[in-house]
PDB file of N, CA and C in Angstrom:
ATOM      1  N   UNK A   1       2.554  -1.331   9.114  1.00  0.00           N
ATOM      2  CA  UNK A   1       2.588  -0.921   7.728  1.00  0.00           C
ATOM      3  C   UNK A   1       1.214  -1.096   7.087  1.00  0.00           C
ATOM      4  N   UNK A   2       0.406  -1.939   7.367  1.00  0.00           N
ATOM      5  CA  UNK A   2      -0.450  -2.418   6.851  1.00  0.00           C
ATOM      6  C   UNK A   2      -1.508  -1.226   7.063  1.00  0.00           C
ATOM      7  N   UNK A   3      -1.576  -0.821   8.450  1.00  0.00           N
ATOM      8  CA  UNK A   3      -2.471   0.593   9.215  1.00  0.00           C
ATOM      9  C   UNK A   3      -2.065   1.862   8.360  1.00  0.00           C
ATOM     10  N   UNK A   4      -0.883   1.761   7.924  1.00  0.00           N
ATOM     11  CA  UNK A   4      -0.804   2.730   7.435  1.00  0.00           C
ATOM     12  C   UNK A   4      -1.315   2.843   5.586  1.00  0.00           C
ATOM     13  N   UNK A   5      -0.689   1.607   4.973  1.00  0.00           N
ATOM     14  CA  UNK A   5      -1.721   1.775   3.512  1.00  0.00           C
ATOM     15  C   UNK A   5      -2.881   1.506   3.439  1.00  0.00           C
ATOM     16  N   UNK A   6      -3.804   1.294   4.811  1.00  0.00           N
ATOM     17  CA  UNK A   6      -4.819   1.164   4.655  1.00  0.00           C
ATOM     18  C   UNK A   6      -6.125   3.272   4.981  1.00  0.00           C
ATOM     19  N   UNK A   7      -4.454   3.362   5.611  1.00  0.00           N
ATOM     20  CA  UNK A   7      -5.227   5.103   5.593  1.00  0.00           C
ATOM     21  C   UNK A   7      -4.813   5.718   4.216  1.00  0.00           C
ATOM     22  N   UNK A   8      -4.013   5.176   3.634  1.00  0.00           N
ATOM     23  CA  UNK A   8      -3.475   5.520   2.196  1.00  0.00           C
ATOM     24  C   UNK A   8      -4.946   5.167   1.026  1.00  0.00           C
ATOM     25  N   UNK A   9      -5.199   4.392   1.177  1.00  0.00           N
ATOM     26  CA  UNK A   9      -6.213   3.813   0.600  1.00  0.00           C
ATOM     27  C   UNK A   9      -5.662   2.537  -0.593  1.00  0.00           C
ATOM     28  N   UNK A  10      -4.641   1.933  -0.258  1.00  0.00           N
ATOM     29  CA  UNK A  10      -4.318   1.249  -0.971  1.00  0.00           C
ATOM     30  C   UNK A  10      -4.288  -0.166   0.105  1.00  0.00           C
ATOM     31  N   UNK A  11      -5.699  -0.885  -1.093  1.00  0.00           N
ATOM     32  CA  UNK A  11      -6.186  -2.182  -0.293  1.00  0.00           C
ATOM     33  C   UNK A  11      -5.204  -3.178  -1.057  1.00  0.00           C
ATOM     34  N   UNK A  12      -5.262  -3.638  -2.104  1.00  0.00           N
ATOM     35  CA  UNK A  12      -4.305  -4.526  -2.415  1.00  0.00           C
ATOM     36  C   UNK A  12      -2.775  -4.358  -1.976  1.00  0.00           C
ATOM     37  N   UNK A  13      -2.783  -3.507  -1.273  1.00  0.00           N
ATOM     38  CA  UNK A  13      -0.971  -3.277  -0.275  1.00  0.00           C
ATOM     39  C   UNK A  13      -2.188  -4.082   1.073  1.00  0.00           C
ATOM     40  N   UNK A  14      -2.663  -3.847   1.117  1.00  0.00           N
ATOM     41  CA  UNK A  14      -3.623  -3.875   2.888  1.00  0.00           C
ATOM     42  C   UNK A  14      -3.162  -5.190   2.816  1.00  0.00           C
ATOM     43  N   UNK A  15      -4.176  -6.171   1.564  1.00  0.00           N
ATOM     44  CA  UNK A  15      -4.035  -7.150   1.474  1.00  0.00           C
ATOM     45  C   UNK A  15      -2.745  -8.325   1.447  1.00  0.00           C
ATOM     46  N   UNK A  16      -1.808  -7.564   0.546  1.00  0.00           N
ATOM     47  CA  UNK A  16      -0.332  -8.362   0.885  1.00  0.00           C
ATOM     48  C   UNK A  16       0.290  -8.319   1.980  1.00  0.00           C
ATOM     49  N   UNK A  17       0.306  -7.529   3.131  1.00  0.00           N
ATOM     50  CA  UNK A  17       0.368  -6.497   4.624  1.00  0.00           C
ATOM     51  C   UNK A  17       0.024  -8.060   5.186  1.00  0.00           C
ATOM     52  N   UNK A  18      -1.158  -7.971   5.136  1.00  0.00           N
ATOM     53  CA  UNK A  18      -1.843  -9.182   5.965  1.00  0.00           C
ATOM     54  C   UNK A  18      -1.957 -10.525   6.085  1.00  0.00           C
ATOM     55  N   UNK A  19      -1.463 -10.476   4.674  1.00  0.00           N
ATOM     56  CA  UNK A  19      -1.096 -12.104   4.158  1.00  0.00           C
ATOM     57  C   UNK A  19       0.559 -12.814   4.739  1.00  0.00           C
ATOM     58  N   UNK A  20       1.235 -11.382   4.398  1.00  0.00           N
ATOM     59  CA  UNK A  20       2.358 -11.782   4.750  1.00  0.00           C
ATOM     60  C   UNK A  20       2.763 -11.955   6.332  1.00  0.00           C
ATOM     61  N   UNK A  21       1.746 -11.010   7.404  1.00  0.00           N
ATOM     62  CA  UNK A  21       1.869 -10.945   8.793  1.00  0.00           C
ATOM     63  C   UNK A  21       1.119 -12.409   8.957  1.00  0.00           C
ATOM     64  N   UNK A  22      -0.155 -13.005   8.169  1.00  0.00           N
ATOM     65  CA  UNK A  22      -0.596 -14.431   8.887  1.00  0.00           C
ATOM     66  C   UNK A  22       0.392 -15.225   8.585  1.00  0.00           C
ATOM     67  N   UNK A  23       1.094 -15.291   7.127  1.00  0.00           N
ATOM     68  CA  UNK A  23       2.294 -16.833   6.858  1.00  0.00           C
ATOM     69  C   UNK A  23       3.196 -16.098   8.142  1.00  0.00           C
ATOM     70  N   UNK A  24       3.853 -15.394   8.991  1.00  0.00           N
ATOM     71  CA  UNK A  24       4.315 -15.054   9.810  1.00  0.00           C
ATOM     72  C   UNK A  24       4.245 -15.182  11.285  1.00  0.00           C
ATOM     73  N   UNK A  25       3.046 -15.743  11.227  1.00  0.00           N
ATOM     74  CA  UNK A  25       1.862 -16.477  12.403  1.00  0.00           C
ATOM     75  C   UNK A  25       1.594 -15.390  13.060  1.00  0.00           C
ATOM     76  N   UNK A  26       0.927 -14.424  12.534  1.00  0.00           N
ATOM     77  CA  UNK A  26       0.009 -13.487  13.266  1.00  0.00           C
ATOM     78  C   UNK A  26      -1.158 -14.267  13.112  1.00  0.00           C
ATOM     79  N   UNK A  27      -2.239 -13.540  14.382  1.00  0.00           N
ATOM     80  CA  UNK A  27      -3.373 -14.346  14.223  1.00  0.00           C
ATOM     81  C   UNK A  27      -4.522 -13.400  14.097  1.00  0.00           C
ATOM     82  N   UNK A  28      -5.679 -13.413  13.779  1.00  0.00           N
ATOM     83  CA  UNK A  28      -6.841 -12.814  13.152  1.00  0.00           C
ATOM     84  C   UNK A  28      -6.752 -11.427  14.330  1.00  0.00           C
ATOM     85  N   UNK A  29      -7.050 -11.890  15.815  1.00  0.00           N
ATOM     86  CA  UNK A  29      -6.826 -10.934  16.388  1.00  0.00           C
ATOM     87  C   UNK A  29      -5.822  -9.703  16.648  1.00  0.00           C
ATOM     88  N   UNK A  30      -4.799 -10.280  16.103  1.00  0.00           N
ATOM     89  CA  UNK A  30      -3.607  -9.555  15.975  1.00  0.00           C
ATOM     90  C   UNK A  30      -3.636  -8.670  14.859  1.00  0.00           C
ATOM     91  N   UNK A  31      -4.000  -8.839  14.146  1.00  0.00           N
ATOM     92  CA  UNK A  31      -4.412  -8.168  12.703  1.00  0.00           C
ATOM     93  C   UNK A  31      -4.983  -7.105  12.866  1.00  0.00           C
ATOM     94  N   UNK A  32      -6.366  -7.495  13.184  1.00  0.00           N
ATOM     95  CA  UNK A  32      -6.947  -6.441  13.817  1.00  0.00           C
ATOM     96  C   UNK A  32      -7.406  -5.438  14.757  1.00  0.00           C
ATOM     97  N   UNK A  33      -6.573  -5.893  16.017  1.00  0.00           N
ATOM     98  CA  UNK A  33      -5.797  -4.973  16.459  1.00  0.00           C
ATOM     99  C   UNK A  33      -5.058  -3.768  16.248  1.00  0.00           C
ATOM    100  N   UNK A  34      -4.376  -3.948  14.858  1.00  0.00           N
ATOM    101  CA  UNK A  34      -3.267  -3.181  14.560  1.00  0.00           C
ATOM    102  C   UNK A  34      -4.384  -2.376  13.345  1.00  0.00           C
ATOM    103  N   UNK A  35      -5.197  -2.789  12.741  1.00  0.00           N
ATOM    104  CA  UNK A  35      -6.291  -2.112  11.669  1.00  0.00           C
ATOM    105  C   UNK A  35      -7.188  -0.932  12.366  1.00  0.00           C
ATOM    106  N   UNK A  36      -7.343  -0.001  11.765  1.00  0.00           N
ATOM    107  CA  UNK A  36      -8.125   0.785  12.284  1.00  0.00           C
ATOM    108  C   UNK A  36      -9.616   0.840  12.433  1.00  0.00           C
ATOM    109  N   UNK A  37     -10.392   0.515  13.817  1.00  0.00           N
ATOM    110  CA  UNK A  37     -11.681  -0.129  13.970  1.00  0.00           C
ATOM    111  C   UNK A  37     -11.798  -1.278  13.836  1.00  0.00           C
ATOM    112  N   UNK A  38     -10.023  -2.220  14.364  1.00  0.00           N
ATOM    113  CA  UNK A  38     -10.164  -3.551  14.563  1.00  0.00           C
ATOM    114  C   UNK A  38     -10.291  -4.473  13.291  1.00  0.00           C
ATOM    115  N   UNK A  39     -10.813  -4.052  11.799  1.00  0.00           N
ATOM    116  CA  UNK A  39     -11.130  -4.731  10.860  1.00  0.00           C
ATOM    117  C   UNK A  39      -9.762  -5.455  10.992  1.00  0.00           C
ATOM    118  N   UNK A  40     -10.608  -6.900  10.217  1.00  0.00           N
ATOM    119  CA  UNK A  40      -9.798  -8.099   9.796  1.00  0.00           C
ATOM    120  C   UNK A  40      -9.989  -8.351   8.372  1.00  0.00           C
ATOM    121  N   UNK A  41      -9.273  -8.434   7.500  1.00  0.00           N
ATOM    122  CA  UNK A  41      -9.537  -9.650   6.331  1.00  0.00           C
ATOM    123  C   UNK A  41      -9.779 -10.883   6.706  1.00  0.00           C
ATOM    124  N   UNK A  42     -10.764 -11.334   6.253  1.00  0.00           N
ATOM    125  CA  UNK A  42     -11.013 -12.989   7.012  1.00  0.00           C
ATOM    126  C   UNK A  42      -9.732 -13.953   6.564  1.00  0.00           C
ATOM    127  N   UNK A  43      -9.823 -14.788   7.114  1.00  0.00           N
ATOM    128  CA  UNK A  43      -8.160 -15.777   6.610  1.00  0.00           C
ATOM    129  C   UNK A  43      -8.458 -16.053   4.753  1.00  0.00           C
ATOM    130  N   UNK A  44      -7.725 -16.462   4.559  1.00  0.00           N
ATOM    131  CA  UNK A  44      -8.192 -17.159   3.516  1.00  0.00           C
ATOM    132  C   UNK A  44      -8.275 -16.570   2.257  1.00  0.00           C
ATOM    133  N   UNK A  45      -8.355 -15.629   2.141  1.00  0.00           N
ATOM    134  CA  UNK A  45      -8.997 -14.677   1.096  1.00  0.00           C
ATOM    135  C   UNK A  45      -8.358 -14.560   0.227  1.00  0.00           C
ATOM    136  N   UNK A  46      -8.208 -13.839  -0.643  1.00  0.00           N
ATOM    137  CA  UNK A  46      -7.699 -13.771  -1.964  1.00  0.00           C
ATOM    138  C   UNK A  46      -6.251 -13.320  -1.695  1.00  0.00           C
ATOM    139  N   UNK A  47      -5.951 -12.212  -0.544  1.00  0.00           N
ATOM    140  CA  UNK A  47      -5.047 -11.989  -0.311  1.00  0.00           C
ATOM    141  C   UNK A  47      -3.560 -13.008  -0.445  1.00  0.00           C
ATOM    142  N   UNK A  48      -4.278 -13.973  -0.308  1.00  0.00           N
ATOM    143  CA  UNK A  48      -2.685 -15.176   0.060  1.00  0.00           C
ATOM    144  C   UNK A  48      -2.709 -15.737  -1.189  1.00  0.00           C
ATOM    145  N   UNK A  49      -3.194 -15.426  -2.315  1.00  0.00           N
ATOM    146  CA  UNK A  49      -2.534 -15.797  -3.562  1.00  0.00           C
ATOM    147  C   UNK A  49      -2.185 -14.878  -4.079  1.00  0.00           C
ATOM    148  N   UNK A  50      -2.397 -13.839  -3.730  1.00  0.00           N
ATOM    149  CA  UNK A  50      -1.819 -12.492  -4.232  1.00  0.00           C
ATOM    150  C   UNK A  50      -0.129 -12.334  -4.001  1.00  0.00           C
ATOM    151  N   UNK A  51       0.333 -12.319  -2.728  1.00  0.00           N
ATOM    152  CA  UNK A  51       0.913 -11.836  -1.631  1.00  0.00           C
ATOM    153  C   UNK A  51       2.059 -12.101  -2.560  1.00  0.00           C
ATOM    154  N   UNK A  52       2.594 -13.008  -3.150  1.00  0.00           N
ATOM    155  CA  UNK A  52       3.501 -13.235  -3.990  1.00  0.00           C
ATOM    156  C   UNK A  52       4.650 -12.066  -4.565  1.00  0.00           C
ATOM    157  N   UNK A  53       3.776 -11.369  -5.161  1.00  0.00           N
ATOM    158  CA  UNK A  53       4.201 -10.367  -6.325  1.00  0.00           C
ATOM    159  C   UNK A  53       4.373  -9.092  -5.103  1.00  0.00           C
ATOM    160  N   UNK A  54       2.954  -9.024  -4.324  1.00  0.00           N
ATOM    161  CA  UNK A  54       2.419  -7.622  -3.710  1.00  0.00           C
ATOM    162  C   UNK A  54       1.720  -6.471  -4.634  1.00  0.00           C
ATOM    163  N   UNK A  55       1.488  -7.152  -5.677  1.00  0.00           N
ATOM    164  CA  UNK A  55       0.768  -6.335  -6.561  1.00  0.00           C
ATOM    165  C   UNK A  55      -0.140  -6.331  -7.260  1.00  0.00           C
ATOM    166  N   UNK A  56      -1.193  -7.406  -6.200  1.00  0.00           N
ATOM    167  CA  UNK A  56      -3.006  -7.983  -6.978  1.00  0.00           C
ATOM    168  C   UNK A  56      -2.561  -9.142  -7.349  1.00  0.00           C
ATOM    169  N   UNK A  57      -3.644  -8.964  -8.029  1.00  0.00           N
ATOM    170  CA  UNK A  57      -4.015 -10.758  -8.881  1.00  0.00           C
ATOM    171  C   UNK A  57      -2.449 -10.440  -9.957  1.00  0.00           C
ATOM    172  N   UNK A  58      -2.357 -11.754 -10.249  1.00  0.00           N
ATOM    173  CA  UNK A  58      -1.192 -12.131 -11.581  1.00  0.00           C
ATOM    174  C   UNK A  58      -1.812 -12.898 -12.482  1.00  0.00           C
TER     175      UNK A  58
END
């Protein structure tokens, strides 16, 4: 899902996508794997305070 709103162009979906696959124990490589040209969001990122809502910052 994440591959796919990221060809959508919707990054803050990318971002909740990814947050929710690491609390899920995906791991960096796994991520990007599934991203197109391998990209990763680095851990950590803003994404995992987002992920909440799925709809950006709150």
């Amino acid at each position: 899902m994440a591959s796919r709103k990221h060809r959508e162009g919707c990054e803050p979906c990318v971002e909740a996508y990814l947050s929710l696959a690491r609390d899920n124990g995906a791991t960096d490589e796994q991520i990007a794997a599934a991203l197109p040209g391998g990209e990763s969001q680095p851990s950590g990122n803003s994404a995992s305070k987002s992920a909440g809502s799925g709809r950006g910052n709150q």
